[in-house]
PDB file of N, CA and C in Angstrom:
ATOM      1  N   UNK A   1     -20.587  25.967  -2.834  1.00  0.00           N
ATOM      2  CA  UNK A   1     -20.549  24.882  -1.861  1.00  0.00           C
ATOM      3  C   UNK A   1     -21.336  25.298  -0.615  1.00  0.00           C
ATOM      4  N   UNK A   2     -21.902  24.232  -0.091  1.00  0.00           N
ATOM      5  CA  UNK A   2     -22.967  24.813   0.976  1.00  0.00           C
ATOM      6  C   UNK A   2     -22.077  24.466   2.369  1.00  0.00           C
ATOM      7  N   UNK A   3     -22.401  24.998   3.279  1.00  0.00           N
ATOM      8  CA  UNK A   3     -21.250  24.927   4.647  1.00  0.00           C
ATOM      9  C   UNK A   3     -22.410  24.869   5.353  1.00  0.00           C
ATOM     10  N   UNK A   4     -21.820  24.675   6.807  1.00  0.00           N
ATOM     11  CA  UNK A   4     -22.576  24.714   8.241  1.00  0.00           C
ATOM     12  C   UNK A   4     -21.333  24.861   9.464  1.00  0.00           C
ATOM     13  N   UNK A   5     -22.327  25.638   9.860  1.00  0.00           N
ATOM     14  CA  UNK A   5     -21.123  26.034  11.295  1.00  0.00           C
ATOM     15  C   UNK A   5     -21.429  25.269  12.141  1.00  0.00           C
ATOM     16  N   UNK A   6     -20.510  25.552  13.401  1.00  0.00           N
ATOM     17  CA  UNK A   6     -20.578  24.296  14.088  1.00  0.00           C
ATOM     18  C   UNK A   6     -21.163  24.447  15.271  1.00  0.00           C
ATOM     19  N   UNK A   7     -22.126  25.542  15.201  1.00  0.00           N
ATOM     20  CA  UNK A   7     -23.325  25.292  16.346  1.00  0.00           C
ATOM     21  C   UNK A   7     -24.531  24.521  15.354  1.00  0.00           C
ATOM     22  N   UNK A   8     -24.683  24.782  14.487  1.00  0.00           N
ATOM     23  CA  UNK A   8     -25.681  23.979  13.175  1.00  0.00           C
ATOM     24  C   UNK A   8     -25.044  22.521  13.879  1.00  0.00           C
ATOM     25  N   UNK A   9     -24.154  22.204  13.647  1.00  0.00           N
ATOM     26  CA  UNK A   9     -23.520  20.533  13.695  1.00  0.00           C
ATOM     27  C   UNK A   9     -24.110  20.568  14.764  1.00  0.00           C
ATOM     28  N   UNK A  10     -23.849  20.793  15.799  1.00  0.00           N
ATOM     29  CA  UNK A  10     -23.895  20.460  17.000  1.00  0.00           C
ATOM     30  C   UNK A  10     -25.770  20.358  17.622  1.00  0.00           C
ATOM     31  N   UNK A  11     -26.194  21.383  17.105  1.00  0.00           N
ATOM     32  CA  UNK A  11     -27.271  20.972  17.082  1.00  0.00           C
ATOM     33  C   UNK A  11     -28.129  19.951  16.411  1.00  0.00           C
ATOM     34  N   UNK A  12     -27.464  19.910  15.415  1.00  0.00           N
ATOM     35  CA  UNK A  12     -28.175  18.273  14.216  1.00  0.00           C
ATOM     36  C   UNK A  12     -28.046  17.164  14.711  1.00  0.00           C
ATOM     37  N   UNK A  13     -26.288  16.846  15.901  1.00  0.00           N
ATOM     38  CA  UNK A  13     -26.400  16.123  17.012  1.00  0.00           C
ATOM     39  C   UNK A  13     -26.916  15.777  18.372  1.00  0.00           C
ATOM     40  N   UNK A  14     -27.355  16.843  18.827  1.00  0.00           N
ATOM     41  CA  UNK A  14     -28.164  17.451  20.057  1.00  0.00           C
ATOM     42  C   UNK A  14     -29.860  16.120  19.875  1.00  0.00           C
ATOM     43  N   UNK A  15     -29.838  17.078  18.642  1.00  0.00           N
ATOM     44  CA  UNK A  15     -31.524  17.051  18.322  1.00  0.00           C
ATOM     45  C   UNK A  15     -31.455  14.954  17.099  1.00  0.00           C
ATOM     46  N   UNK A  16     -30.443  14.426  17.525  1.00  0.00           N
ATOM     47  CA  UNK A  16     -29.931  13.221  16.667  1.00  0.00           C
ATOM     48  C   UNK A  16     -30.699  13.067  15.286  1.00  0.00           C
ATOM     49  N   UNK A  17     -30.695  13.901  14.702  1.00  0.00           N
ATOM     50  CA  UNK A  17     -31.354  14.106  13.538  1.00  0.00           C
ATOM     51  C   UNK A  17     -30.384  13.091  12.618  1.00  0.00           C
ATOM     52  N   UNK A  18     -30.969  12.820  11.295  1.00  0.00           N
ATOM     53  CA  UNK A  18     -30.331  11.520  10.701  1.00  0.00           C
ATOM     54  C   UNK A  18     -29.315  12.223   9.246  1.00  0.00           C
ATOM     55  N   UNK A  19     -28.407  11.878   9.706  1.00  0.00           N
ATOM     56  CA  UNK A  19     -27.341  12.650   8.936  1.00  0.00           C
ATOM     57  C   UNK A  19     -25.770  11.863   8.993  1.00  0.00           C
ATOM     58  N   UNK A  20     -25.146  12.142   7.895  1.00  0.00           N
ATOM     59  CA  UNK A  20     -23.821  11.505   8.050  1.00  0.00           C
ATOM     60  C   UNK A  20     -22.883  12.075   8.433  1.00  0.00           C
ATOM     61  N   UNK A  21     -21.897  11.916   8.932  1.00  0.00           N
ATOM     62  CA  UNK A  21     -20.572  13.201   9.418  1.00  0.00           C
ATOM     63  C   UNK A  21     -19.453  12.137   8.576  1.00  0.00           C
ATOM     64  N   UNK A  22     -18.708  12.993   8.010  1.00  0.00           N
ATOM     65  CA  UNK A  22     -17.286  12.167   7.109  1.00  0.00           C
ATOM     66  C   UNK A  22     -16.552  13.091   7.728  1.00  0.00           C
ATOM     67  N   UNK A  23     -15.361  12.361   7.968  1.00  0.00           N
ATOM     68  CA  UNK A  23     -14.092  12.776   8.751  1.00  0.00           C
ATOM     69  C   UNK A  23     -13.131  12.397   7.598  1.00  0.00           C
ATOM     70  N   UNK A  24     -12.322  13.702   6.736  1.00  0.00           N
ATOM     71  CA  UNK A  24     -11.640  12.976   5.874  1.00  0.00           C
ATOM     72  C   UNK A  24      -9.754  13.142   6.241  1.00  0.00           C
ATOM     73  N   UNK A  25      -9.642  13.806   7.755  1.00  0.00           N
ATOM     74  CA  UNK A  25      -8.376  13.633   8.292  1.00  0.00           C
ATOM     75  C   UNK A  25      -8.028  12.148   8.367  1.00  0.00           C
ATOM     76  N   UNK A  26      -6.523  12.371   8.761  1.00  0.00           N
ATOM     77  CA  UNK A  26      -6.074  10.757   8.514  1.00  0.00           C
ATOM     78  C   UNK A  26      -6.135  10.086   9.753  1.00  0.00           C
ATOM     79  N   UNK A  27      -5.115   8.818  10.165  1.00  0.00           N
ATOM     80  CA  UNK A  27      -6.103   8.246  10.984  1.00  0.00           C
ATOM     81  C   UNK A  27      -5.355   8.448  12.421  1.00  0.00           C
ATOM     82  N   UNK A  28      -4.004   9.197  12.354  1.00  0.00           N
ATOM     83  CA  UNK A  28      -3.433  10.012  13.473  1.00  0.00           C
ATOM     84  C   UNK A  28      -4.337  10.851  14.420  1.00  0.00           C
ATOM     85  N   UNK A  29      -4.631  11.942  13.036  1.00  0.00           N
ATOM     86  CA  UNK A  29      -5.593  13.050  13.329  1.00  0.00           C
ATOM     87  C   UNK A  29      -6.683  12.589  14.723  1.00  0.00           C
ATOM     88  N   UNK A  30      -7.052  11.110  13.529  1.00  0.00           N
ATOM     89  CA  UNK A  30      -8.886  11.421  14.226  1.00  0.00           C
ATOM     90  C   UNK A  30      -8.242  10.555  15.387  1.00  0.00           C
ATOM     91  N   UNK A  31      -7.562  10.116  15.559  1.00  0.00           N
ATOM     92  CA  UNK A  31      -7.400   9.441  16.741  1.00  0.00           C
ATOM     93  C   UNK A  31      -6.912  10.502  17.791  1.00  0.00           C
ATOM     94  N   UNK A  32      -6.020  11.507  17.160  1.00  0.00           N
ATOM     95  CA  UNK A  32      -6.059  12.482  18.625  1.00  0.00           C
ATOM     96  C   UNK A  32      -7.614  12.954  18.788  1.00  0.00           C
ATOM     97  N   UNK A  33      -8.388  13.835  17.886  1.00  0.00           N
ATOM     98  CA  UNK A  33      -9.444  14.083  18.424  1.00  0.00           C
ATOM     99  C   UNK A  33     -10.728  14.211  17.346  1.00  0.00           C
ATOM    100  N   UNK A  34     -11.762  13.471  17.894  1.00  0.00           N
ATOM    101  CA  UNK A  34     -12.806  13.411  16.688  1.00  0.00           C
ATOM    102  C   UNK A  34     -13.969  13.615  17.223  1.00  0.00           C
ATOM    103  N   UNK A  35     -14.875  13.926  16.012  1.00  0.00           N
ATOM    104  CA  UNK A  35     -16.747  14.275  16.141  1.00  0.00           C
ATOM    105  C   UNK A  35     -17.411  12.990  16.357  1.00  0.00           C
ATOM    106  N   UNK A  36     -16.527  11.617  16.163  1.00  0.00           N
ATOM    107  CA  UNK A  36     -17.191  10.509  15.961  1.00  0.00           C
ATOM    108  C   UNK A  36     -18.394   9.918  14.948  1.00  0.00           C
ATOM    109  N   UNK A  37     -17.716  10.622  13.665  1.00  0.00           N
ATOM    110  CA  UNK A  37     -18.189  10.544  12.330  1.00  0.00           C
ATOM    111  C   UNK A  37     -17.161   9.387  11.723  1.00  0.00           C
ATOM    112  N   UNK A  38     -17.634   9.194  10.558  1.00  0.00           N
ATOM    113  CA  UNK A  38     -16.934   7.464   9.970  1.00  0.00           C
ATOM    114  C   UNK A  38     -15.609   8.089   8.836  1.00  0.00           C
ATOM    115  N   UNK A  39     -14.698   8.072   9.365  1.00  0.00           N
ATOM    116  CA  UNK A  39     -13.312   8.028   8.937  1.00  0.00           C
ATOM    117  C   UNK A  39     -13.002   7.823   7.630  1.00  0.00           C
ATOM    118  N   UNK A  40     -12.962   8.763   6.826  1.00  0.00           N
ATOM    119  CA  UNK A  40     -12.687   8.292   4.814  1.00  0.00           C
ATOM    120  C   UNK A  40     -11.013   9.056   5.323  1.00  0.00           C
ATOM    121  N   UNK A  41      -9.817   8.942   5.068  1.00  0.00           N
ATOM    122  CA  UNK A  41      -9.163   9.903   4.772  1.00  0.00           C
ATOM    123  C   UNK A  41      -9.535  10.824   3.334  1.00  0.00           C
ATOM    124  N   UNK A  42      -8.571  11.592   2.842  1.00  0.00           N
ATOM    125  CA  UNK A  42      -9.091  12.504   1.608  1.00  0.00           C
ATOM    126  C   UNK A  42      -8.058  11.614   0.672  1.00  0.00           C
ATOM    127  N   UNK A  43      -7.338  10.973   0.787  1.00  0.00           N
ATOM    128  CA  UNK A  43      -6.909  10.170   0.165  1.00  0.00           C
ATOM    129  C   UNK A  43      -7.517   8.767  -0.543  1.00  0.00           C
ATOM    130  N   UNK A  44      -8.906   9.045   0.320  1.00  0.00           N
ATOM    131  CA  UNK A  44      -9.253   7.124  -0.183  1.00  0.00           C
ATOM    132  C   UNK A  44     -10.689   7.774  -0.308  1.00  0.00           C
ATOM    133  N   UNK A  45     -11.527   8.595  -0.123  1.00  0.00           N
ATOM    134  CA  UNK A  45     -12.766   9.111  -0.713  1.00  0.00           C
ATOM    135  C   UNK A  45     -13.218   8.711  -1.960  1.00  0.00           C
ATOM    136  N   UNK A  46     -12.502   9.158  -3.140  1.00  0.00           N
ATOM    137  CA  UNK A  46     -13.005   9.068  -4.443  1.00  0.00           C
ATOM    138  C   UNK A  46     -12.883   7.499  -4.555  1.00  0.00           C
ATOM    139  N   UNK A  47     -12.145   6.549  -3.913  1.00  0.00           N
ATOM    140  CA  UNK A  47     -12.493   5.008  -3.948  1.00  0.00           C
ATOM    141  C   UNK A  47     -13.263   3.958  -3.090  1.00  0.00           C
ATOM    142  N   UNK A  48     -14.101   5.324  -2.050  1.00  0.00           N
ATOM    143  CA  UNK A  48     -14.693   5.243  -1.126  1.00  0.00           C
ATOM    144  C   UNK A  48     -16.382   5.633  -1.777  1.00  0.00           C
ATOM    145  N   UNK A  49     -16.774   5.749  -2.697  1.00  0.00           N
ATOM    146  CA  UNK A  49     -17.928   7.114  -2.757  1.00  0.00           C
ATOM    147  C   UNK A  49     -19.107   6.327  -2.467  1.00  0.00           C
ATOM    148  N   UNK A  50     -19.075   4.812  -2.728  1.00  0.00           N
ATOM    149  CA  UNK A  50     -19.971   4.264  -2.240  1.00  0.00           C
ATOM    150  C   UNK A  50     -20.865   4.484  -0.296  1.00  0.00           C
ATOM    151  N   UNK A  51     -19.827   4.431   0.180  1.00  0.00           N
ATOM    152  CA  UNK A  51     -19.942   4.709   1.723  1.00  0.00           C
ATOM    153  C   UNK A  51     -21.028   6.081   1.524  1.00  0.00           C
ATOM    154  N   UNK A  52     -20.764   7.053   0.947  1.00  0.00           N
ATOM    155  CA  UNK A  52     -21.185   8.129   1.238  1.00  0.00           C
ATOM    156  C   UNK A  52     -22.920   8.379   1.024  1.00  0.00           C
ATOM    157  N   UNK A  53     -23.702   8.734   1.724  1.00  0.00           N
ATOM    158  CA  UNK A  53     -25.090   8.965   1.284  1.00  0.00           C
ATOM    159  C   UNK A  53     -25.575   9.870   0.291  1.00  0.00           C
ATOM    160  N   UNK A  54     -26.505   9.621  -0.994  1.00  0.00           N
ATOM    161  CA  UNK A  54     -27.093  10.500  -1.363  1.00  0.00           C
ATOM    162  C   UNK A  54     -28.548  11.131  -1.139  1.00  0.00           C
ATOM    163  N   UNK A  55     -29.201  10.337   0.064  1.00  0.00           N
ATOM    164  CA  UNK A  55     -30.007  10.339   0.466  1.00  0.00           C
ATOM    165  C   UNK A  55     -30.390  11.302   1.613  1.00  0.00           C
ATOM    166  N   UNK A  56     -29.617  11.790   2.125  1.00  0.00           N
ATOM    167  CA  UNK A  56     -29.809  12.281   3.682  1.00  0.00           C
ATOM    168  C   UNK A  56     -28.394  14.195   3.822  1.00  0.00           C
ATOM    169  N   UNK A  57     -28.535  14.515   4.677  1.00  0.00           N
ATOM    170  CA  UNK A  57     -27.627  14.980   4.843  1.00  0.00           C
ATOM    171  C   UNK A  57     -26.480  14.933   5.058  1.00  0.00           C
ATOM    172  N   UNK A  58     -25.513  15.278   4.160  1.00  0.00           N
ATOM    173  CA  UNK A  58     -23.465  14.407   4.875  1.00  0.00           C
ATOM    174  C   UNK A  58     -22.699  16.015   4.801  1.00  0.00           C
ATOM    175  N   UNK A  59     -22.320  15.863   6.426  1.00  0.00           N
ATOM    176  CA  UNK A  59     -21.298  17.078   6.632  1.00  0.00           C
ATOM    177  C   UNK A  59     -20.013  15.995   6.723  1.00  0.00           C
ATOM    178  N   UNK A  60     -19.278  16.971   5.879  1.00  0.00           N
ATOM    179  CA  UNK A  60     -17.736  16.679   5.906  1.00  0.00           C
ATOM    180  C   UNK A  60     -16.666  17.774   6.718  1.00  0.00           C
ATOM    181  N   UNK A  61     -15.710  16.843   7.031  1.00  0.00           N
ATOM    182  CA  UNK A  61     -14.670  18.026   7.598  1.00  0.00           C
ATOM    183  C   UNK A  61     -13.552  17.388   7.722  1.00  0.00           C
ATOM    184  N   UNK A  62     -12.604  18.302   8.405  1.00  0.00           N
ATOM    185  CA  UNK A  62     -11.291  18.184   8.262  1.00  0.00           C
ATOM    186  C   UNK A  62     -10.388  19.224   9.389  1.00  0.00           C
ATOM    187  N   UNK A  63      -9.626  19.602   9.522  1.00  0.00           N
ATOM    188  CA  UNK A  63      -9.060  19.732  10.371  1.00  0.00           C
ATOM    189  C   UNK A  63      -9.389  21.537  10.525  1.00  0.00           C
ATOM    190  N   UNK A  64      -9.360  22.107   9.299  1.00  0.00           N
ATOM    191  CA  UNK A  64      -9.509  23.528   9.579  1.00  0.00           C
ATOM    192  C   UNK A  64     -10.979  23.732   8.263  1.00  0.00           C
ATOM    193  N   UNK A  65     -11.046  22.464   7.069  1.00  0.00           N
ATOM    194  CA  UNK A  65     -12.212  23.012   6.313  1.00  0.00           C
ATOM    195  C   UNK A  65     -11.878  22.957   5.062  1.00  0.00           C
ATOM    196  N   UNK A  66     -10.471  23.212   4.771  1.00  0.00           N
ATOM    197  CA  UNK A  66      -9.712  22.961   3.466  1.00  0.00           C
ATOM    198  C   UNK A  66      -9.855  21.897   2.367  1.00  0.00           C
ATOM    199  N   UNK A  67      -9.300  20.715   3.517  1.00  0.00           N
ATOM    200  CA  UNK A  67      -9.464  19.441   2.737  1.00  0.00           C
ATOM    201  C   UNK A  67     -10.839  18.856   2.484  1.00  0.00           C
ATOM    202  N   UNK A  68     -11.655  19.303   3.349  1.00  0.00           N
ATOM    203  CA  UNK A  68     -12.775  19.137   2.996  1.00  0.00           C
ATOM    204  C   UNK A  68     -13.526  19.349   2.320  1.00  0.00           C
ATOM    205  N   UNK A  69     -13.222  20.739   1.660  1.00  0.00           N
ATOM    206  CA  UNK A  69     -14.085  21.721   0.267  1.00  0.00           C
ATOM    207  C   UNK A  69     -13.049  21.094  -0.568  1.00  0.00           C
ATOM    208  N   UNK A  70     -12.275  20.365  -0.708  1.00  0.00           N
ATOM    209  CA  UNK A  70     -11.782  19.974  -2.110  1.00  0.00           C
ATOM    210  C   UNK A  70     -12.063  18.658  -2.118  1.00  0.00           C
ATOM    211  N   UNK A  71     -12.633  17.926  -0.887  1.00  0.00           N
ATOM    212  CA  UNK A  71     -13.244  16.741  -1.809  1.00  0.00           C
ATOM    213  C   UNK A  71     -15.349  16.863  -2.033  1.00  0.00           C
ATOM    214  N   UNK A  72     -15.456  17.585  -1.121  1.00  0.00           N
ATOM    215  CA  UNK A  72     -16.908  17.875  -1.420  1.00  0.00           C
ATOM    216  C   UNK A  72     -16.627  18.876  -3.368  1.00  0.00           C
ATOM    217  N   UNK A  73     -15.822  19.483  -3.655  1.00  0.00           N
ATOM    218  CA  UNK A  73     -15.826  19.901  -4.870  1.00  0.00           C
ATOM    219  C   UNK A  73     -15.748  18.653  -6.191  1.00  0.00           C
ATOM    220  N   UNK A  74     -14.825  17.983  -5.334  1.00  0.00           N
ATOM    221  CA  UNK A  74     -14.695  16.647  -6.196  1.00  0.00           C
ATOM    222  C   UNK A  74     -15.949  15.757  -6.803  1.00  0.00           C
ATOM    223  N   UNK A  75     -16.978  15.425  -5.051  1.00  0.00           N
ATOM    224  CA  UNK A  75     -17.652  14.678  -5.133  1.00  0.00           C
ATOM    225  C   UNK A  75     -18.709  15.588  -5.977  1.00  0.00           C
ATOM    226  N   UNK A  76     -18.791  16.751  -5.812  1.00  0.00           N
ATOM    227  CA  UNK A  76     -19.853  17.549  -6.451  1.00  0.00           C
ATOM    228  C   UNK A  76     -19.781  17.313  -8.056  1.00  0.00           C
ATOM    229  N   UNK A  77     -18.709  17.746  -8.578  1.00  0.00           N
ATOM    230  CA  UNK A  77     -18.332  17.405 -10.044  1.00  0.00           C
ATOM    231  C   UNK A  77     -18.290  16.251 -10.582  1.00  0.00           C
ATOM    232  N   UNK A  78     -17.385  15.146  -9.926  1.00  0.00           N
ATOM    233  CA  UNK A  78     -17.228  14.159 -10.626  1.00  0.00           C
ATOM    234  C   UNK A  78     -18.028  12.966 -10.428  1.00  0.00           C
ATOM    235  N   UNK A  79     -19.382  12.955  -9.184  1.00  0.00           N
ATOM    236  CA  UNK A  79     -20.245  11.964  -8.961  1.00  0.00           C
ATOM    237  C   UNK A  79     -21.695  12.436  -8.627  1.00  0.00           C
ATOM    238  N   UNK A  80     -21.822  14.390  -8.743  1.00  0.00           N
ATOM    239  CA  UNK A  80     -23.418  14.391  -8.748  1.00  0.00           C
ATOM    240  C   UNK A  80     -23.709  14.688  -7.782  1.00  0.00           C
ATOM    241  N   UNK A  81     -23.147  14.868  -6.327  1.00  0.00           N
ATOM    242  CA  UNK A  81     -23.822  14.799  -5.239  1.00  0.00           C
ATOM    243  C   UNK A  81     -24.207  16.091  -4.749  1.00  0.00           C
ATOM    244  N   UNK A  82     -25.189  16.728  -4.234  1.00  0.00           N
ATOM    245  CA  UNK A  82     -26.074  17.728  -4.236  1.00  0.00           C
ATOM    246  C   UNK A  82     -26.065  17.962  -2.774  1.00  0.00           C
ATOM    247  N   UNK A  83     -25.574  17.173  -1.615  1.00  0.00           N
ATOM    248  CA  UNK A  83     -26.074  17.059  -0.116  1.00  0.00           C
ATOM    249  C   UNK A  83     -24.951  17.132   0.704  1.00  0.00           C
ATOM    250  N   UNK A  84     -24.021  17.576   0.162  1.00  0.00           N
ATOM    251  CA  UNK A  84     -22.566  17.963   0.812  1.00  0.00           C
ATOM    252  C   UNK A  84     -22.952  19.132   1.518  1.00  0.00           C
ATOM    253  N   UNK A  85     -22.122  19.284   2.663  1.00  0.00           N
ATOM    254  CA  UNK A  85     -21.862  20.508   3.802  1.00  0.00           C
ATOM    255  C   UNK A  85     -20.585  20.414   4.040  1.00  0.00           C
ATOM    256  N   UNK A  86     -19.996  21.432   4.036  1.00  0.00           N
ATOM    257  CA  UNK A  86     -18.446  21.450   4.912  1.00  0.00           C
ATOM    258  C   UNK A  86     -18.918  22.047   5.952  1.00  0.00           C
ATOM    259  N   UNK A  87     -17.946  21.784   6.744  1.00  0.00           N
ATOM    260  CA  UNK A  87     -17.911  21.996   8.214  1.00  0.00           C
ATOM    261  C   UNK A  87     -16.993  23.202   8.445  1.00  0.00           C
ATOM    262  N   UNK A  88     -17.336  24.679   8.732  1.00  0.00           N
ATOM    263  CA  UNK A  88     -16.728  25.673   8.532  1.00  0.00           C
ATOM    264  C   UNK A  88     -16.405  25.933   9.480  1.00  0.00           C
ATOM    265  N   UNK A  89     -14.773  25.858   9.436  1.00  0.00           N
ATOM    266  CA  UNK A  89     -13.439  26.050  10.050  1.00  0.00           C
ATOM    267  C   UNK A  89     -12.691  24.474  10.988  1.00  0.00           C
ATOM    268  N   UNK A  90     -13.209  23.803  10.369  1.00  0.00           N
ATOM    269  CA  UNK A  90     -14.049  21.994  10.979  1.00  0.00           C
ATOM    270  C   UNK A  90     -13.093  21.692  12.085  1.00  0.00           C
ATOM    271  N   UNK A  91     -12.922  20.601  12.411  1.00  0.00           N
ATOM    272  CA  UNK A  91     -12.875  20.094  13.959  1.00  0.00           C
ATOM    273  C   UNK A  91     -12.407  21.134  14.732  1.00  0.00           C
ATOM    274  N   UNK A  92     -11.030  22.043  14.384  1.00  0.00           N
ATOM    275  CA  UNK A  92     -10.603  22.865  15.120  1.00  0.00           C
ATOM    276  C   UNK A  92     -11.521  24.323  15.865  1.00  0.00           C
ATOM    277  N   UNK A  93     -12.288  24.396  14.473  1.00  0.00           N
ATOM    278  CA  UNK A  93     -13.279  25.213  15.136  1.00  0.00           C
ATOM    279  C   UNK A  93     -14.799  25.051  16.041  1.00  0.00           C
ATOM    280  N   UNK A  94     -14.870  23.595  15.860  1.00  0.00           N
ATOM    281  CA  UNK A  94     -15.554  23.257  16.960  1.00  0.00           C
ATOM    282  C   UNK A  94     -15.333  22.929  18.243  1.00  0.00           C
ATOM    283  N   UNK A  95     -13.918  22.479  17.956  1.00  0.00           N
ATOM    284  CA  UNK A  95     -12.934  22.775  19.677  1.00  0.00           C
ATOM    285  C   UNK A  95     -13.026  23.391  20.047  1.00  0.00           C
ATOM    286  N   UNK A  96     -13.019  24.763  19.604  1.00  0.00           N
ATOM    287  CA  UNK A  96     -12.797  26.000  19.935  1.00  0.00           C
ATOM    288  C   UNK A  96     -13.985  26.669  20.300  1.00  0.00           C
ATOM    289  N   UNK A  97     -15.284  26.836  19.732  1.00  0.00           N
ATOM    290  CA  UNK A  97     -15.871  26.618  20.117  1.00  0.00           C
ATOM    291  C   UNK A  97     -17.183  26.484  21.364  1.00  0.00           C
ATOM    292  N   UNK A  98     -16.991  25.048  20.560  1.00  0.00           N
ATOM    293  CA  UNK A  98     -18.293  23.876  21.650  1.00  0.00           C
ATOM    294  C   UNK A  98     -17.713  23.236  22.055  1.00  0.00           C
ATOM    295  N   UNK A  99     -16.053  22.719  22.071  1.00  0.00           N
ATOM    296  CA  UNK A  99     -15.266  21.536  22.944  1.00  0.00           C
ATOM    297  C   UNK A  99     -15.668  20.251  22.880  1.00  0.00           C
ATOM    298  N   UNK A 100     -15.118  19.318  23.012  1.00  0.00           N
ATOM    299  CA  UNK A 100     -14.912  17.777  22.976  1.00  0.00           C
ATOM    300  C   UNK A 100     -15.604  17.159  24.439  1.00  0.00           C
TER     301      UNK A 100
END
């Protein structure tokens, strides 16, 4: 699985390069605090896969990175997709960090 840290993110935003961000926390989560990427929970993804690009770059994440490598594993296996990134150690470690 391919990852990116979160000075990479942050710079792909910096520099607004054309890329997707999936947020697959739920909708508590992203409402306390988010990257302002488009909201799948990990619950509704695999009935979601349309949303997702195969065209471009899509970083995914999640609260620490977890839930996120198990649906980028998903999407990898069960629909083909080649352009997944997790977001390594994800929102929390970009708090931590580069801050909100």
């Amino acid at each position: 699985m391919k990852e990116i840290t979160v000075q990479e993110l942050k710079k792909l935003m910096d520099e607004k390069k054309d890329f997707q961000l999936i947020d697959v926390r739920e909708q508590h989560e992203f409402d306390e605090a988010n990257l302002k990427g488009e909201l799948i929970p990990m619950g509704e993804v695999l009935e979601n896969v349309d949303k997702i690009s195969k065209d471009k770059q899509v970083v995914v994440h999640c609260r620490s990175g977890k839930r996120s490598a198990t649906i980028i594993n998903a999407l990898e296996s069960q629909h083909g997709f080649t352009n997944l990134y997790n977001l390594k150690g994800g929102i929390m470690a970009y708090i931590e960090e580069i801050g909100l």
